[in-house]
PDB file of N, CA and C in Angstrom:
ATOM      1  N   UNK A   1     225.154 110.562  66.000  1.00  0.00           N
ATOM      2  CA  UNK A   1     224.384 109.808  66.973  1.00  0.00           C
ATOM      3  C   UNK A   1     222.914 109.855  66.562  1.00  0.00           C
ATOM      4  N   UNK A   2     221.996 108.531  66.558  1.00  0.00           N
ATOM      5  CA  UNK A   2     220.846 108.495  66.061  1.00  0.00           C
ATOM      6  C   UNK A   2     219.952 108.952  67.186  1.00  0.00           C
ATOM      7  N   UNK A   3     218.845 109.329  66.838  1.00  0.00           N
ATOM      8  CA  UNK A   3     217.743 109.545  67.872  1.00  0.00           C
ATOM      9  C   UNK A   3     217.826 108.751  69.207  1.00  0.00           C
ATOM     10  N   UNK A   4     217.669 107.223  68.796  1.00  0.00           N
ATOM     11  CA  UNK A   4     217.365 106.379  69.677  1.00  0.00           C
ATOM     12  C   UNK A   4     218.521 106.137  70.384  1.00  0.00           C
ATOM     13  N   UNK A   5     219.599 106.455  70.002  1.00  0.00           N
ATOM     14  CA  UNK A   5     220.724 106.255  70.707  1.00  0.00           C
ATOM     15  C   UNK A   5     221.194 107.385  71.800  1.00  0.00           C
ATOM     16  N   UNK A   6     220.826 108.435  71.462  1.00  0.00           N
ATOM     17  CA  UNK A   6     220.464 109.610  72.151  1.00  0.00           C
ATOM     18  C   UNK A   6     219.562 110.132  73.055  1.00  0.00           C
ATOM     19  N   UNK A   7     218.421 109.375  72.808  1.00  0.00           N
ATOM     20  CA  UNK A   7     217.306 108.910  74.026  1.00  0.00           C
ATOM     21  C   UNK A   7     217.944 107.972  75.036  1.00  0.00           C
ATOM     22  N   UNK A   8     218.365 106.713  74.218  1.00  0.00           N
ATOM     23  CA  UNK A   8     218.952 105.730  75.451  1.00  0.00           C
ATOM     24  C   UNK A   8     219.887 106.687  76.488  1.00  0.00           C
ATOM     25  N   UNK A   9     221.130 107.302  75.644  1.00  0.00           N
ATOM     26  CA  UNK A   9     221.961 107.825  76.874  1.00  0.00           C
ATOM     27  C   UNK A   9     221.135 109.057  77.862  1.00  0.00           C
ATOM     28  N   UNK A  10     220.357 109.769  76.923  1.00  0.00           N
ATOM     29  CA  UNK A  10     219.435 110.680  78.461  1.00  0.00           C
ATOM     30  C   UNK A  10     218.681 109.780  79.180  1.00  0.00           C
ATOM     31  N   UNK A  11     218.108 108.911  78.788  1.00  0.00           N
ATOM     32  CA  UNK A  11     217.466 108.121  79.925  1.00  0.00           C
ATOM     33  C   UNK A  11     218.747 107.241  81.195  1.00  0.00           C
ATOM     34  N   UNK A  12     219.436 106.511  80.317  1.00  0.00           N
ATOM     35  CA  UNK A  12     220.814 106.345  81.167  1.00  0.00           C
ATOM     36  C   UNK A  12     220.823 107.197  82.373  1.00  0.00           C
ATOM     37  N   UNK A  13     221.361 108.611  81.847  1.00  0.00           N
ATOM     38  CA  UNK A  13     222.061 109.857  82.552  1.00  0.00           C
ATOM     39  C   UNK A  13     220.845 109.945  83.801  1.00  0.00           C
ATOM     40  N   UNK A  14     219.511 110.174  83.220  1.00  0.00           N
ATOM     41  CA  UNK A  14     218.359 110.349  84.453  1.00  0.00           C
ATOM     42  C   UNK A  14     218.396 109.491  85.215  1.00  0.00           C
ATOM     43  N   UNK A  15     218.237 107.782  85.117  1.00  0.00           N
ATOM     44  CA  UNK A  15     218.617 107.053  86.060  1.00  0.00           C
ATOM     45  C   UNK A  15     219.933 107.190  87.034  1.00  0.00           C
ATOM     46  N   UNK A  16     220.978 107.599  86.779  1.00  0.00           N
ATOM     47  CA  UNK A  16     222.021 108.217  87.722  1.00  0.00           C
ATOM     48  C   UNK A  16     221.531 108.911  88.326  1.00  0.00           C
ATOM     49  N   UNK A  17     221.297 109.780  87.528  1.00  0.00           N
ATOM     50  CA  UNK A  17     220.827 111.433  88.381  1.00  0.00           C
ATOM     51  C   UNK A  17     219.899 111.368  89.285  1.00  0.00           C
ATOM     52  N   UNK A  18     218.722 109.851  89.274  1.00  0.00           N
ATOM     53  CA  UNK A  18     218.014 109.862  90.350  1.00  0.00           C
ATOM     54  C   UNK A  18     218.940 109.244  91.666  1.00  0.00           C
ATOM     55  N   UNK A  19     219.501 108.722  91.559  1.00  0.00           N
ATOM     56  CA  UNK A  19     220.281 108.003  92.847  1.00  0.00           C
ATOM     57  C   UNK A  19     220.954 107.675  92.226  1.00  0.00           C
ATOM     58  N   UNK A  20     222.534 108.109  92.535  1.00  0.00           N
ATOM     59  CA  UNK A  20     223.903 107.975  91.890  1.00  0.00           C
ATOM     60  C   UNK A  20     224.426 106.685  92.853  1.00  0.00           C
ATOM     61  N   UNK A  21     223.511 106.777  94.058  1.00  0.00           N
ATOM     62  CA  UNK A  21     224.394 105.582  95.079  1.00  0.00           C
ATOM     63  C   UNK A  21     223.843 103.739  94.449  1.00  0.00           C
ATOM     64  N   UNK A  22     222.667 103.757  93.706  1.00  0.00           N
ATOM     65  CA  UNK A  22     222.282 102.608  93.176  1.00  0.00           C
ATOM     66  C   UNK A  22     223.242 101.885  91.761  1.00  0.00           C
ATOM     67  N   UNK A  23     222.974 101.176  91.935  1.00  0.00           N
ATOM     68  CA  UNK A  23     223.568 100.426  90.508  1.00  0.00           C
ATOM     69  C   UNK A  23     222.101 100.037  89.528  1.00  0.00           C
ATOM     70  N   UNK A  24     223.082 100.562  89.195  1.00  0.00           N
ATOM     71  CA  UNK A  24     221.706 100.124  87.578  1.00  0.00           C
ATOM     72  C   UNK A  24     221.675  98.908  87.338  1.00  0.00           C
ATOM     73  N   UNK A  25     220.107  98.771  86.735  1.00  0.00           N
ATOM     74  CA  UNK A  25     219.853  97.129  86.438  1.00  0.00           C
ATOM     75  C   UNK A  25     220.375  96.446  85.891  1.00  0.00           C
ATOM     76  N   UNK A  26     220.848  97.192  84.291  1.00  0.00           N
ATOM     77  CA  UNK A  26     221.659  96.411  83.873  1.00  0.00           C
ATOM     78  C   UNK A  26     222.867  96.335  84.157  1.00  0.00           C
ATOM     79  N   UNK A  27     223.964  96.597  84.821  1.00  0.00           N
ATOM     80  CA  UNK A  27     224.629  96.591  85.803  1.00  0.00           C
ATOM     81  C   UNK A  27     224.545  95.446  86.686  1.00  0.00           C
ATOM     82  N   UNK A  28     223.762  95.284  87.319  1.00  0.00           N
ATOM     83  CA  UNK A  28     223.521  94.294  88.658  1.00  0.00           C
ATOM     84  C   UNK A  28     222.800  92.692  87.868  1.00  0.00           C
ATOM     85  N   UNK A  29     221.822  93.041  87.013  1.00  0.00           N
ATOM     86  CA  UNK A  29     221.551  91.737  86.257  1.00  0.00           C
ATOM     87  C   UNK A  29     222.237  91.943  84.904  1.00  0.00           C
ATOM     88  N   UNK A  30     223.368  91.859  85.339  1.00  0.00           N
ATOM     89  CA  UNK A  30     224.097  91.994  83.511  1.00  0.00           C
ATOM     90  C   UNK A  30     224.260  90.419  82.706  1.00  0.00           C
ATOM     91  N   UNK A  31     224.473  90.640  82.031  1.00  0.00           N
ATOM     92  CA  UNK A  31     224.319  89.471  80.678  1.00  0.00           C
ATOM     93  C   UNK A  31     224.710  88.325  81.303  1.00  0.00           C
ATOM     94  N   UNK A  32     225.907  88.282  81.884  1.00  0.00           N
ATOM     95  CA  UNK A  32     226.601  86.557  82.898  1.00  0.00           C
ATOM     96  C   UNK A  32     225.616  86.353  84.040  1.00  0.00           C
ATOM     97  N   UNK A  33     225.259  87.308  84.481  1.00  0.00           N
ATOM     98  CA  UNK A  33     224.502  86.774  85.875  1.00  0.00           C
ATOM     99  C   UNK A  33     223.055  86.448  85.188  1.00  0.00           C
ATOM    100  N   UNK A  34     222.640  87.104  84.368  1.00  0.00           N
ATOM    101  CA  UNK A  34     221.212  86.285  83.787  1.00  0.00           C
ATOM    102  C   UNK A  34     221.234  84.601  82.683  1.00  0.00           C
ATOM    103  N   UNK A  35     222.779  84.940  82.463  1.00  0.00           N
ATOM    104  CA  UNK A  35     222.541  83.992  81.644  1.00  0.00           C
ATOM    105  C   UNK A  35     222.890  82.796  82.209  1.00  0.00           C
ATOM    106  N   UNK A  36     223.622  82.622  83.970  1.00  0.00           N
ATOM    107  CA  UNK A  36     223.694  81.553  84.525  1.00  0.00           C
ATOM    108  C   UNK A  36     222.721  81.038  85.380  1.00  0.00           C
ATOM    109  N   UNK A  37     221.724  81.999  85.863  1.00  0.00           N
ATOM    110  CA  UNK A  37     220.837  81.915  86.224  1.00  0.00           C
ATOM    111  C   UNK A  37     219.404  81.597  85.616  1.00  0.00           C
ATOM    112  N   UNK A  38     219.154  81.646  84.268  1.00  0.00           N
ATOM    113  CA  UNK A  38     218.210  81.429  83.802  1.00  0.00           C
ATOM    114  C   UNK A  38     218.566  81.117  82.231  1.00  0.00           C
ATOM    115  N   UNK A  39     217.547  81.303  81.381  1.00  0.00           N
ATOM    116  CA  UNK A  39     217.527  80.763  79.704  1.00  0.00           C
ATOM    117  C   UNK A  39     217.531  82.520  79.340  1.00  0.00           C
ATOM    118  N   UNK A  40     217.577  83.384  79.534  1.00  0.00           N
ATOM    119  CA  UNK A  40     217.825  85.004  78.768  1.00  0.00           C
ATOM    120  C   UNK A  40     219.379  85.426  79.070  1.00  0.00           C
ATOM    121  N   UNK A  41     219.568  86.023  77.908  1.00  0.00           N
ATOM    122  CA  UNK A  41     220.776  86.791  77.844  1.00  0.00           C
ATOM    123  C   UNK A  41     220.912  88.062  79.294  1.00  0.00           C
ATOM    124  N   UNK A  42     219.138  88.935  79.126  1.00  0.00           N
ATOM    125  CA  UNK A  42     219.184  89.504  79.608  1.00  0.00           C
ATOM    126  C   UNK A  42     218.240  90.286  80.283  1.00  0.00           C
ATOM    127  N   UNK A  43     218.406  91.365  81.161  1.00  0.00           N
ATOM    128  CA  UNK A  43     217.003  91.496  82.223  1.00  0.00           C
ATOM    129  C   UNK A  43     215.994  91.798  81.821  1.00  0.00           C
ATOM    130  N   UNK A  44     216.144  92.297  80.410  1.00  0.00           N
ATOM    131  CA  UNK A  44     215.108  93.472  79.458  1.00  0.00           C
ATOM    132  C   UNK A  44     214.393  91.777  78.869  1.00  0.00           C
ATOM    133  N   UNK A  45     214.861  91.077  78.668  1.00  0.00           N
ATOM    134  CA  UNK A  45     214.096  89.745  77.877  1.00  0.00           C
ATOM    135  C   UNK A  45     213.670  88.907  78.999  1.00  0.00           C
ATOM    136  N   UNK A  46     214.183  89.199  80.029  1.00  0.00           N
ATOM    137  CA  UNK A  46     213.415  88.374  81.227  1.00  0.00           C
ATOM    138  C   UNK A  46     212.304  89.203  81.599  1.00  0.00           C
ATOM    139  N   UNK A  47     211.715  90.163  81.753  1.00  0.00           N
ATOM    140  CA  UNK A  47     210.857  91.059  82.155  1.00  0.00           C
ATOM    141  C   UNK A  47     209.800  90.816  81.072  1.00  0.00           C
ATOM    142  N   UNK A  48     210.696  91.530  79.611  1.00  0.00           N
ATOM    143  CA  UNK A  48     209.726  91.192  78.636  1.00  0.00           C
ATOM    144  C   UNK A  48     208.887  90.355  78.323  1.00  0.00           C
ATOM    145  N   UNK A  49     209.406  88.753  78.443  1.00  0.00           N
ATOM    146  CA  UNK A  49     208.720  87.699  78.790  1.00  0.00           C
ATOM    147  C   UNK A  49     207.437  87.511  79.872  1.00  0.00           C
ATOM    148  N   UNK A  50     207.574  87.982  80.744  1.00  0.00           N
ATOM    149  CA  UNK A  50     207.013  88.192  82.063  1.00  0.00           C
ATOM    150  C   UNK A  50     205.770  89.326  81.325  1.00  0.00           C
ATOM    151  N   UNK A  51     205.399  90.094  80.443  1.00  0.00           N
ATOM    152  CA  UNK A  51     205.345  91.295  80.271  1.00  0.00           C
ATOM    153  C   UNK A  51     205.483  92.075  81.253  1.00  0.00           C
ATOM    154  N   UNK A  52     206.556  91.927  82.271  1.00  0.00           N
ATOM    155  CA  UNK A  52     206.707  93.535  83.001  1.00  0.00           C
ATOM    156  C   UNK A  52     207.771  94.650  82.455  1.00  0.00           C
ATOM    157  N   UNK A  53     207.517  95.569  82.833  1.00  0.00           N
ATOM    158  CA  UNK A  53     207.925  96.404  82.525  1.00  0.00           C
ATOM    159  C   UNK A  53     208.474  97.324  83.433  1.00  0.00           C
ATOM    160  N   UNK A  54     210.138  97.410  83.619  1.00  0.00           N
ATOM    161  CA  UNK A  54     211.028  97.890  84.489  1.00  0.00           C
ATOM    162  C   UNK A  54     212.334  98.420  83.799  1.00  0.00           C
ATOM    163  N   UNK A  55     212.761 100.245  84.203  1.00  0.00           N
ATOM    164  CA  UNK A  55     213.788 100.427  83.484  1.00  0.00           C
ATOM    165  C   UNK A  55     214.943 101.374  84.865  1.00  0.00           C
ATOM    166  N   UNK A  56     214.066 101.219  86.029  1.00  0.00           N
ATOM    167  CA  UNK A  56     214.917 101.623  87.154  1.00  0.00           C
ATOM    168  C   UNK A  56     214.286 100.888  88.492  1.00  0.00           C
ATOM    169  N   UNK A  57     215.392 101.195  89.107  1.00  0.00           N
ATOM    170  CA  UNK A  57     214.985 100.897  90.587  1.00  0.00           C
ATOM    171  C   UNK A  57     213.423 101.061  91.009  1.00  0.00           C
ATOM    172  N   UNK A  58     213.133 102.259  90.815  1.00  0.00           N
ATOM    173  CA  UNK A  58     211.301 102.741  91.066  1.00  0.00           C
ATOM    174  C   UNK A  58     210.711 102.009  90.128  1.00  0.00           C
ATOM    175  N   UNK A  59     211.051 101.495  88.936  1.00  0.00           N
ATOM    176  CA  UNK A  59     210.137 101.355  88.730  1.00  0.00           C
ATOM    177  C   UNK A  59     209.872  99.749  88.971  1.00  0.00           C
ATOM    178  N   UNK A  60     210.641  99.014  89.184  1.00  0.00           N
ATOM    179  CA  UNK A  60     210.733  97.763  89.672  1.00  0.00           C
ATOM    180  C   UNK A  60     209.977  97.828  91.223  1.00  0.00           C
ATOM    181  N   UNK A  61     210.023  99.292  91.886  1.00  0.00           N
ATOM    182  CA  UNK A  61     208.757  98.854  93.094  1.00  0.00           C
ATOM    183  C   UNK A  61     207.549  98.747  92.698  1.00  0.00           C
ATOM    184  N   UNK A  62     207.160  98.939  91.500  1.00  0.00           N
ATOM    185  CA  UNK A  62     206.270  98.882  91.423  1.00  0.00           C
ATOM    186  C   UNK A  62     205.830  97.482  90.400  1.00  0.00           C
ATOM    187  N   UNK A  63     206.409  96.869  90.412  1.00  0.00           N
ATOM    188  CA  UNK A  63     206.298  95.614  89.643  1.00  0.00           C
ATOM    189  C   UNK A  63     206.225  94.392  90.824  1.00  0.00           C
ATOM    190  N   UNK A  64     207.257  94.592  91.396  1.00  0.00           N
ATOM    191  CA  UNK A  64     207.742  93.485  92.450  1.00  0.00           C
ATOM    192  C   UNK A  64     206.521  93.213  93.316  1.00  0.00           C
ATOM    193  N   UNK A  65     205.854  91.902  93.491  1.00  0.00           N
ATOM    194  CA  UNK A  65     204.809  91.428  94.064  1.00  0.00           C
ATOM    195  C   UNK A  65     204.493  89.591  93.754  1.00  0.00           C
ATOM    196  N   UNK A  66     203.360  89.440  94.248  1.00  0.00           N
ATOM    197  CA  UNK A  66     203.322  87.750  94.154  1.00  0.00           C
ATOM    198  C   UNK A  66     203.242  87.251  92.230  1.00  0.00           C
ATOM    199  N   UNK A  67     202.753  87.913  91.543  1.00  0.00           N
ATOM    200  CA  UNK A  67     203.038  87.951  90.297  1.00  0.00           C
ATOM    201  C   UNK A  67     204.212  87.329  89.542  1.00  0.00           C
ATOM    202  N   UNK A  68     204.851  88.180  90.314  1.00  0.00           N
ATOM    203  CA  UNK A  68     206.688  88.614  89.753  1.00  0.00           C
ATOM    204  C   UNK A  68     207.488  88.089  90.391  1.00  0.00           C
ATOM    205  N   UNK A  69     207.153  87.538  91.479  1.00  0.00           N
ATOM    206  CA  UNK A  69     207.403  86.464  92.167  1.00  0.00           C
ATOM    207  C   UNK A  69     207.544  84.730  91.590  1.00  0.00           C
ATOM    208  N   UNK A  70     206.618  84.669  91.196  1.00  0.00           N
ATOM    209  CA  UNK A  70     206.101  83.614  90.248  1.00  0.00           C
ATOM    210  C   UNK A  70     207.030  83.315  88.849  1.00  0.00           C
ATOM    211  N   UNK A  71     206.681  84.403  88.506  1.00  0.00           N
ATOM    212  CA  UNK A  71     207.777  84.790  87.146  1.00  0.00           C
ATOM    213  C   UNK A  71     208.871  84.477  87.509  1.00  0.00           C
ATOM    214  N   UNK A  72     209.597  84.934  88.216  1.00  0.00           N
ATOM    215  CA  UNK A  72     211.383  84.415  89.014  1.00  0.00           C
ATOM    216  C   UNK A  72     211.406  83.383  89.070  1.00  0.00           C
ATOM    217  N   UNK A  73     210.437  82.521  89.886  1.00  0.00           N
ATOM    218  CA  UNK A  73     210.333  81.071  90.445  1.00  0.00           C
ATOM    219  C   UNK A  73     209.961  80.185  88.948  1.00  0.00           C
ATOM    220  N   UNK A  74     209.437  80.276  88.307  1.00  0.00           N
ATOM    221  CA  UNK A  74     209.665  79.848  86.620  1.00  0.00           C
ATOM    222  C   UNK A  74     210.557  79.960  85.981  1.00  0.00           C
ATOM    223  N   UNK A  75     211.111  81.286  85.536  1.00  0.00           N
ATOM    224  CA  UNK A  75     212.162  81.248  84.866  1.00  0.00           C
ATOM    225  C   UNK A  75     213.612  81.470  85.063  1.00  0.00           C
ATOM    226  N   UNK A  76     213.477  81.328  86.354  1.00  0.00           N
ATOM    227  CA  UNK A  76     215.461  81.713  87.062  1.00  0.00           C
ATOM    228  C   UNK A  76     215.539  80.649  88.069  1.00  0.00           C
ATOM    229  N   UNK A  77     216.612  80.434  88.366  1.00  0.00           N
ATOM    230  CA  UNK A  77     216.949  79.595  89.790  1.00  0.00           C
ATOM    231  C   UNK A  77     216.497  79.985  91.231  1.00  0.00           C
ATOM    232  N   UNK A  78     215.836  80.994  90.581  1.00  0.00           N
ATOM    233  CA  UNK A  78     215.168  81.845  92.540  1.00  0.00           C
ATOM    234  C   UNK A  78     214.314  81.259  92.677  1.00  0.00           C
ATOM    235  N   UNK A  79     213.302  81.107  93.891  1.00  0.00           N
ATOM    236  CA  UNK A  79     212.369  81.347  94.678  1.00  0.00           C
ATOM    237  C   UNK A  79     211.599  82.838  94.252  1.00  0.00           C
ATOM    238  N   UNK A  80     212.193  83.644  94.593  1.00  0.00           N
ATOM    239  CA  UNK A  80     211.817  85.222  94.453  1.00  0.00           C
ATOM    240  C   UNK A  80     212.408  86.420  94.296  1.00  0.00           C
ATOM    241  N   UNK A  81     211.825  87.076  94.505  1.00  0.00           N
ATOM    242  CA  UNK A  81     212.332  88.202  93.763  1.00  0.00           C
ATOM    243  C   UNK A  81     213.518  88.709  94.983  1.00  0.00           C
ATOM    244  N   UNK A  82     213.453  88.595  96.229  1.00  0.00           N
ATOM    245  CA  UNK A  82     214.318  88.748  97.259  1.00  0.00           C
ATOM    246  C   UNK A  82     215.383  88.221  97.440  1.00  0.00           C
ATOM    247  N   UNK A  83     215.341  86.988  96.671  1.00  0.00           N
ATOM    248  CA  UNK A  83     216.664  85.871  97.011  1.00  0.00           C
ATOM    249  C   UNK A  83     217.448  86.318  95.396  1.00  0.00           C
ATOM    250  N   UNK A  84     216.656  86.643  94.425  1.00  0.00           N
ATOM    251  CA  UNK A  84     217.271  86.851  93.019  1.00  0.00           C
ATOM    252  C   UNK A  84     218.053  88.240  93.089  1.00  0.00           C
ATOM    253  N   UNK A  85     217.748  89.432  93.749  1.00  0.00           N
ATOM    254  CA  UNK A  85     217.799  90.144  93.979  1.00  0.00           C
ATOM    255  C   UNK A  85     219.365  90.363  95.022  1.00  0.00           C
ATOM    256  N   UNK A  86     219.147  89.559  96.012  1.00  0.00           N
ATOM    257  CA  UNK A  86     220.491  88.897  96.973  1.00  0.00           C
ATOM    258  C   UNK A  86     221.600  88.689  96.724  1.00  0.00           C
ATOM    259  N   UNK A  87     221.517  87.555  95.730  1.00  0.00           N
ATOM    260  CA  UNK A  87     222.118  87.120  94.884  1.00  0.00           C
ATOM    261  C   UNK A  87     223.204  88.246  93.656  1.00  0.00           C
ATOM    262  N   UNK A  88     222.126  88.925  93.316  1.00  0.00           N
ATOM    263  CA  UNK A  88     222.748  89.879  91.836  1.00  0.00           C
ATOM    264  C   UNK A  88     223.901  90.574  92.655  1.00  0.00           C
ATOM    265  N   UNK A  89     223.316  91.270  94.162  1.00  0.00           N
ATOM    266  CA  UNK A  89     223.752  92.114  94.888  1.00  0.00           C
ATOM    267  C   UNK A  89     225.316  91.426  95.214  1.00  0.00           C
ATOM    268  N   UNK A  90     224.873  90.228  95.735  1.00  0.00           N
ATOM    269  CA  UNK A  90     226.381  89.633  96.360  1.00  0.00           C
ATOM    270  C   UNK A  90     227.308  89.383  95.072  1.00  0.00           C
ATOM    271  N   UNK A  91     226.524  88.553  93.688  1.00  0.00           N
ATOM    272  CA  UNK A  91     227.886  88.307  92.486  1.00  0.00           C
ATOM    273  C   UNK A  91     228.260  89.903  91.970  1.00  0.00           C
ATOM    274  N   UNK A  92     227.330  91.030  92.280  1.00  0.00           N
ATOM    275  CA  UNK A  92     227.788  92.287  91.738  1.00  0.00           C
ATOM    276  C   UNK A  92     229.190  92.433  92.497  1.00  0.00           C
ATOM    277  N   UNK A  93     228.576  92.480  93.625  1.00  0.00           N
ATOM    278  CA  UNK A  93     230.343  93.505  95.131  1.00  0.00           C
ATOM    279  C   UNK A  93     231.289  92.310  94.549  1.00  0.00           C
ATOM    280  N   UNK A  94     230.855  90.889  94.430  1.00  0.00           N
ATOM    281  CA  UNK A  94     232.149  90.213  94.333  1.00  0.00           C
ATOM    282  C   UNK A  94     233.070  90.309  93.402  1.00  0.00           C
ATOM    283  N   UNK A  95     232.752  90.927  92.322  1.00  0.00           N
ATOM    284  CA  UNK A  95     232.794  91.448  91.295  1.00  0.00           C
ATOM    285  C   UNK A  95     233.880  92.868  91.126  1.00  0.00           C
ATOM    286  N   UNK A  96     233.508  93.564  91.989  1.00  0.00           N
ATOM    287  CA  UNK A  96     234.111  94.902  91.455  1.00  0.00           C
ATOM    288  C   UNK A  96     235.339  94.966  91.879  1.00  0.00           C
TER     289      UNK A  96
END
């Protein structure tokens, strides 16, 4: 196992470990739900674009605002970050 691959899974593992009851981002905006919703494969290239920068739940509170708002309403079928967000939530449960 390479470094970076070994970083990814402890960072993984810490995001659980902060709240096991959340679903992870990539999880909830996974590859089909971004890619019907917008022009990216995926959430890390939708953000990137945006330059924000989000790799958990926290840290997306601290992103989420009229900004990032904007960003959604450009490059996805949302309005905002509330209705995009709605959305992931409802095709996730329908899902499992």
């Amino acid at each position: 196992m390479s470094f970076d691959e070994l970083l990814k899974d402890l960072q993984g593992q810490k995001s659980v470990q902060e709240d096991p009851n959340r679903i992870s981002l990539e999880k909830l905006f996974n590859e089909s739900f971004m890619s019907k919703h917008s022009a990216f494969a995926s959430f890390d290239e939708f953000m990137e674009k945006g330059k924000f920068q989000a790799k958990t739940h926290d840290d997306l509170n601290n992103v989420v605002g009229e900004l990032f708002d904007r960003h959604i309403a450009r490059e996805t079928d949302f309005a905002d970050w509330d209705a995009m967000l709605d959305a992931a939530n409802k095709e996730y449960k329908s899902n499992e």
